[in-house]
N, C-alpha and C. Protein backbone atom coordinates (compact mmCIF):
# COMPACT_ATOMS: atom_id res chain seq x y z
N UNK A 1 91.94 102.39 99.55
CA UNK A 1 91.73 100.97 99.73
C UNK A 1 90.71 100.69 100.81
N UNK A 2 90.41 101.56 101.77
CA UNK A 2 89.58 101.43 102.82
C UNK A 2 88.84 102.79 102.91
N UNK A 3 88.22 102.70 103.72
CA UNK A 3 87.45 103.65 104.77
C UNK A 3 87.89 103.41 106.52
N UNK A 4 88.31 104.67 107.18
CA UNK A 4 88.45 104.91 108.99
C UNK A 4 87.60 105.80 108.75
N UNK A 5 86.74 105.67 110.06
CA UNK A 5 86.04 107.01 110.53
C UNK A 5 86.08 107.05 112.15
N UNK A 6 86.79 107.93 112.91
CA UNK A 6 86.56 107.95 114.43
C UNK A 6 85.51 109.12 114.83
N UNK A 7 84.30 108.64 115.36
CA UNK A 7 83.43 109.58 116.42
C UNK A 7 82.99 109.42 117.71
N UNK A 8 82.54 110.41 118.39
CA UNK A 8 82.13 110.34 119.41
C UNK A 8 80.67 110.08 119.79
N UNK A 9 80.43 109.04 120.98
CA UNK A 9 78.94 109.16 120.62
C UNK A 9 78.30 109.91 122.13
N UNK A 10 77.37 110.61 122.15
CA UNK A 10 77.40 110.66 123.62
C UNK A 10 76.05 109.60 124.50
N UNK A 11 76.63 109.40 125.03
CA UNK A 11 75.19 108.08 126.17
C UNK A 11 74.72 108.80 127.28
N UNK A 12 73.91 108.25 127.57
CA UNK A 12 72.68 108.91 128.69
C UNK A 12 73.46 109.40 129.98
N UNK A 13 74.69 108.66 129.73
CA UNK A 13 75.23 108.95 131.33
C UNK A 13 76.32 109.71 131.32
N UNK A 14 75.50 110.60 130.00
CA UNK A 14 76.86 112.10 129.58
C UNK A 14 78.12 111.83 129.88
N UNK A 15 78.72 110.82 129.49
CA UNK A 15 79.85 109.99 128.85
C UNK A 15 80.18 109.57 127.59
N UNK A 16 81.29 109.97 127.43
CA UNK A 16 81.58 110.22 125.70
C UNK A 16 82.36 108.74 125.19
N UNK A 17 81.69 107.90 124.37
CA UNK A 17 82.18 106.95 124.53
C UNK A 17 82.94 106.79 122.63
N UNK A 18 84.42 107.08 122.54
CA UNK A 18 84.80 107.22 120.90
C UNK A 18 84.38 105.49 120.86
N UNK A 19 84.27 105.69 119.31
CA UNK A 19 83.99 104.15 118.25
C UNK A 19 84.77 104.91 117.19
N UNK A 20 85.56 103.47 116.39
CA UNK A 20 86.14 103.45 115.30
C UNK A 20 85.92 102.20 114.16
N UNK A 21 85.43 103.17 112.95
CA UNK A 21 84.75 102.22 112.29
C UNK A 21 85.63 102.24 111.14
N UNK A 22 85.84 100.65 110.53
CA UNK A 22 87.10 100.55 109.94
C UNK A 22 86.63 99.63 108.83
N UNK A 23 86.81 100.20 107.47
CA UNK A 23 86.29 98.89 106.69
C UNK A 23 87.83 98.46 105.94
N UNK A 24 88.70 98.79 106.71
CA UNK A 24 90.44 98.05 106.13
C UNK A 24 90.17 96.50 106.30
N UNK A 25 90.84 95.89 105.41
CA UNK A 25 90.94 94.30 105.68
C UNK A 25 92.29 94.24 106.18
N UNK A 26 92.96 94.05 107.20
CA UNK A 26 94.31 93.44 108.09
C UNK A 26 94.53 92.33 106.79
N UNK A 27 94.11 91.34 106.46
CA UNK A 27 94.83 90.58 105.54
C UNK A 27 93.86 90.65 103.59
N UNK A 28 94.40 91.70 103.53
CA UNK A 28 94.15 91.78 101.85
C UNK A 28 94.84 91.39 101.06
N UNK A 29 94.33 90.96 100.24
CA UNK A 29 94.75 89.90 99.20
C UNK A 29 94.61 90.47 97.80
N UNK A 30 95.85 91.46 97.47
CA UNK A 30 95.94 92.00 95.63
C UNK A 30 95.28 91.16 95.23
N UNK A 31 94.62 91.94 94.29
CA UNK A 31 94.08 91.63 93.22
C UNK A 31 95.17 91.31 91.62
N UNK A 32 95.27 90.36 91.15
CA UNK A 32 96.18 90.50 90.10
C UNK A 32 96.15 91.27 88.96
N UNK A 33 95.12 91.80 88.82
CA UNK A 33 94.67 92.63 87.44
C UNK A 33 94.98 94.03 88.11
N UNK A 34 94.96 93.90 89.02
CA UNK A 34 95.27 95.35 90.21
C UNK A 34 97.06 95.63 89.93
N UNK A 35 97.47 94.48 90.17
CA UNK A 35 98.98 94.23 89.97
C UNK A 35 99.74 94.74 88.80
N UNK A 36 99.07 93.95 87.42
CA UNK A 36 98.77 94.45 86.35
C UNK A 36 99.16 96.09 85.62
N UNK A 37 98.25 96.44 85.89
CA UNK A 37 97.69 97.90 85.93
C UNK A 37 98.57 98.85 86.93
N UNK A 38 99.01 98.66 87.75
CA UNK A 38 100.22 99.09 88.57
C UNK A 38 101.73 99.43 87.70
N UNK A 39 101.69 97.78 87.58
CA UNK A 39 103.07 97.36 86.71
C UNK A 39 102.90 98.22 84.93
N UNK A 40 101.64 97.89 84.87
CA UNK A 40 102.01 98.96 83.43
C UNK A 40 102.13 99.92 83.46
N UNK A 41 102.14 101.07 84.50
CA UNK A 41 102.05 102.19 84.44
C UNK A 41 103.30 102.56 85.46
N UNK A 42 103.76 101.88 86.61
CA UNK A 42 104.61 102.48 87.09
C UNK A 42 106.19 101.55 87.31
N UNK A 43 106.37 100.50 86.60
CA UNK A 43 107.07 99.26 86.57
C UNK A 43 108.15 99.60 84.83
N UNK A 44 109.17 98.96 85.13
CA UNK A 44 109.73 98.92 84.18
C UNK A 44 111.06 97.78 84.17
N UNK A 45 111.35 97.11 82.97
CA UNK A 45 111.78 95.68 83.00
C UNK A 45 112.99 96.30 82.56
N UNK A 46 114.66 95.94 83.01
CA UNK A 46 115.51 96.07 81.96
C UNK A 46 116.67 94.14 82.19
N UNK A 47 117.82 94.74 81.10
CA UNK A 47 118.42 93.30 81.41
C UNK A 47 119.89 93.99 81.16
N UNK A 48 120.77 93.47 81.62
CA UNK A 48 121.93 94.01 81.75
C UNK A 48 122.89 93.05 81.27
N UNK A 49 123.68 92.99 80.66
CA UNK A 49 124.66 91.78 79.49
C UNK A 49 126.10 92.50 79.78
N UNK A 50 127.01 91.24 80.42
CA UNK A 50 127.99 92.13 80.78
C UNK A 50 128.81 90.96 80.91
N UNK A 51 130.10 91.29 81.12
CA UNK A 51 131.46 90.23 80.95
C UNK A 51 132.09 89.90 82.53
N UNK A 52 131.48 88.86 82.98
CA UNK A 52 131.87 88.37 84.04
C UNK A 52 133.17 87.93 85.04
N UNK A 53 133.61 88.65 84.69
CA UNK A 53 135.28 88.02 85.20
C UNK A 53 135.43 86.96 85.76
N UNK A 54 134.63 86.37 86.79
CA UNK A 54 134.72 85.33 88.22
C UNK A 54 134.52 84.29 86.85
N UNK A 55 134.04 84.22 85.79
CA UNK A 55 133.89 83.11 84.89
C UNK A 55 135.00 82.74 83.66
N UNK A 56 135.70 82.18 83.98
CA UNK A 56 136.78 82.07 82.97
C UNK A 56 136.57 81.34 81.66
N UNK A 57 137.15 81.90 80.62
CA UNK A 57 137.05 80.99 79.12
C UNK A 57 135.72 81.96 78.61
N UNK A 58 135.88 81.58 77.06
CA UNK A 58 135.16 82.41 76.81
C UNK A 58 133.43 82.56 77.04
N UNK A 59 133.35 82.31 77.58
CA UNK A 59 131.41 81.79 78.22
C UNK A 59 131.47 82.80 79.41
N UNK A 60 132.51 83.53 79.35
CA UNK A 60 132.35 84.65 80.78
C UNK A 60 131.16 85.88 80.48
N UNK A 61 130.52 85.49 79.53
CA UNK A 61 129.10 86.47 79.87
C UNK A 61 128.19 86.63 80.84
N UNK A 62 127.81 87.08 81.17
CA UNK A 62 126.47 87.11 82.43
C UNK A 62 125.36 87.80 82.07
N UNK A 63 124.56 87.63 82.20
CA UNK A 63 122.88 88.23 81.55
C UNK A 63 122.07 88.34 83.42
N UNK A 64 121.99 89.84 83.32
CA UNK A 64 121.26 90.14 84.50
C UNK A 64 119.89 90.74 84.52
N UNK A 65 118.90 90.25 84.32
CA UNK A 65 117.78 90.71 83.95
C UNK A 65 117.07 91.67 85.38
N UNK A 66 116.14 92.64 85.63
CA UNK A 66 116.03 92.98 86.77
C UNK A 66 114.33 94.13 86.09
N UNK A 67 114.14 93.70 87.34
CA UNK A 67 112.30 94.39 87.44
C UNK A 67 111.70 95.52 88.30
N UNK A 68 111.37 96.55 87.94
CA UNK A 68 111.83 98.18 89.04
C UNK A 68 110.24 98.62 88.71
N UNK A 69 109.71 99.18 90.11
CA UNK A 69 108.61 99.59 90.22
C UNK A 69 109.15 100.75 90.97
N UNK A 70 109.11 102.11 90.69
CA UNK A 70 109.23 103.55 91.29
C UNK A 70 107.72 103.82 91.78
N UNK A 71 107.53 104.61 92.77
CA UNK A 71 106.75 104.93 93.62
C UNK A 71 106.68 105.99 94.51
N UNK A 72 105.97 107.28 94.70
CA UNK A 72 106.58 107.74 95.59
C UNK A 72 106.41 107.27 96.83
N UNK A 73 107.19 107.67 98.10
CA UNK A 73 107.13 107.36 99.56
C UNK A 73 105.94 107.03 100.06
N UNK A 74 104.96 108.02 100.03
CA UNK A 74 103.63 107.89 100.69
C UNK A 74 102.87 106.30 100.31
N UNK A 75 103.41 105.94 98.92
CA UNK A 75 103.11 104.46 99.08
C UNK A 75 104.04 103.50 98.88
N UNK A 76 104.22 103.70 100.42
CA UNK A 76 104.84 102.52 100.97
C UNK A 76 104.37 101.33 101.50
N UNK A 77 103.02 101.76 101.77
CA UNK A 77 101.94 100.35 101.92
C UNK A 77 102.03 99.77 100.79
N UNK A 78 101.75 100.38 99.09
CA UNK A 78 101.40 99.46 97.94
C UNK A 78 102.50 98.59 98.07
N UNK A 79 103.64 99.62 98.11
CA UNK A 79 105.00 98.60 97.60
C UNK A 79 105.11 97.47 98.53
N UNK A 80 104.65 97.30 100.03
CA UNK A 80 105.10 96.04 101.12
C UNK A 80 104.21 95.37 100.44
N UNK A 81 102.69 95.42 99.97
CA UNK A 81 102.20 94.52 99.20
C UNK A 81 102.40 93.84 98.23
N UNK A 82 103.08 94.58 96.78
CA UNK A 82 103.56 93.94 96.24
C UNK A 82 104.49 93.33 96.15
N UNK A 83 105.56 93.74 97.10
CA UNK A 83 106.77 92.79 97.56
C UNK A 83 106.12 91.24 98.29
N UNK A 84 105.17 91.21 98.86
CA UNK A 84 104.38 90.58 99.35
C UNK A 84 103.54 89.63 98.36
N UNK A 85 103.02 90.22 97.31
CA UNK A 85 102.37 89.03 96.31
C UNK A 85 104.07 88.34 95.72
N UNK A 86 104.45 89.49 95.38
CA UNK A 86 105.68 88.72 94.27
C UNK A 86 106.51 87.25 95.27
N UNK A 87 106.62 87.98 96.52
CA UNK A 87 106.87 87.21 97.36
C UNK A 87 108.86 87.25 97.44
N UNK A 88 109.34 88.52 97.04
CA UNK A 88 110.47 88.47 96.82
C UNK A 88 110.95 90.21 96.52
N UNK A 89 111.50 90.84 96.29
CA UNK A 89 112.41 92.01 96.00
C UNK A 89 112.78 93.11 97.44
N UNK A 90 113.52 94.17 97.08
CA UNK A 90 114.01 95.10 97.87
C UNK A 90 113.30 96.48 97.82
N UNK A 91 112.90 97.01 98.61
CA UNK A 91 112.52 98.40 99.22
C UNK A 91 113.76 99.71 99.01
N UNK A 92 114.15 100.25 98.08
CA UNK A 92 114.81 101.35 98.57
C UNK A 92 114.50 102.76 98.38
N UNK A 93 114.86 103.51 98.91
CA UNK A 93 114.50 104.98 99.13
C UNK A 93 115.76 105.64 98.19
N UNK A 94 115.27 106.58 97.37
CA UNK A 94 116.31 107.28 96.35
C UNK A 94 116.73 108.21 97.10
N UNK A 95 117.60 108.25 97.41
CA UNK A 95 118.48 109.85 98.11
C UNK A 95 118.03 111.30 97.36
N UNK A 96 118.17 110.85 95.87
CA UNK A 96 118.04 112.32 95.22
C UNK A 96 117.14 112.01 94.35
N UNK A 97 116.14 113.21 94.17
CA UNK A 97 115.53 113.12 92.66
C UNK A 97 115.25 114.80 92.79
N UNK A 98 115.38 114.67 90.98
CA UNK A 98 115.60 116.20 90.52
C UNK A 98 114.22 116.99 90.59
N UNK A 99 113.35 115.82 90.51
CA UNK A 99 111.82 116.23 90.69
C UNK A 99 111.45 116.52 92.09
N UNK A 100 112.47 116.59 93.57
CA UNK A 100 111.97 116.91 94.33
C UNK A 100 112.04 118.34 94.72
């Protein structure tokens, strides 16, 4: 998403003075087609239909629809972003996977 580069420069008065050159934007703004393209490839929609108890008579159905983007760890920046456009969901870390 960016470019860092830290060097040293040296000045006349053989003093080493580091510079850090940063082309990150602090406030970036997804792209939605970016979003997109994310979600098709690492996103997956399900809905869950189930018998509500707390609802009495027969209308005790409940329909739970829910929206899951897997990721590994290292992007944990993408995911605060897109929690950030959507403007809403939860962060969690899987305890186990068989692929690790």
């Amino acid at each position: 998403m960016g470019l860092e580069i830290t060097y040293q420069i040296k000045i006349l008065s053989k003093q080493l003075n580091n510079r850090k050159i940063s082309s990150l934007v602090q406030n970036y703004q997804i792209n939605p087609w970016f979003v997109t393209g994310v979600c098709d490839g690492e996103a997956s929609f399900g809905v869950l239909i189930y018998l509500d108890k707390r609802i009495k008579g027969r209308q005790g159905w409940a329909i739970k629809p829910s929206f899951q983007i897997s990721l590994n760890s290292k992007d944990i920046n993408l995911l605060l972003q897109l929690q950030d456009f959507f403007g809403c969901g939860l962060i969690l870390k899987k305890k186990y996977s068989k692929w690790s």
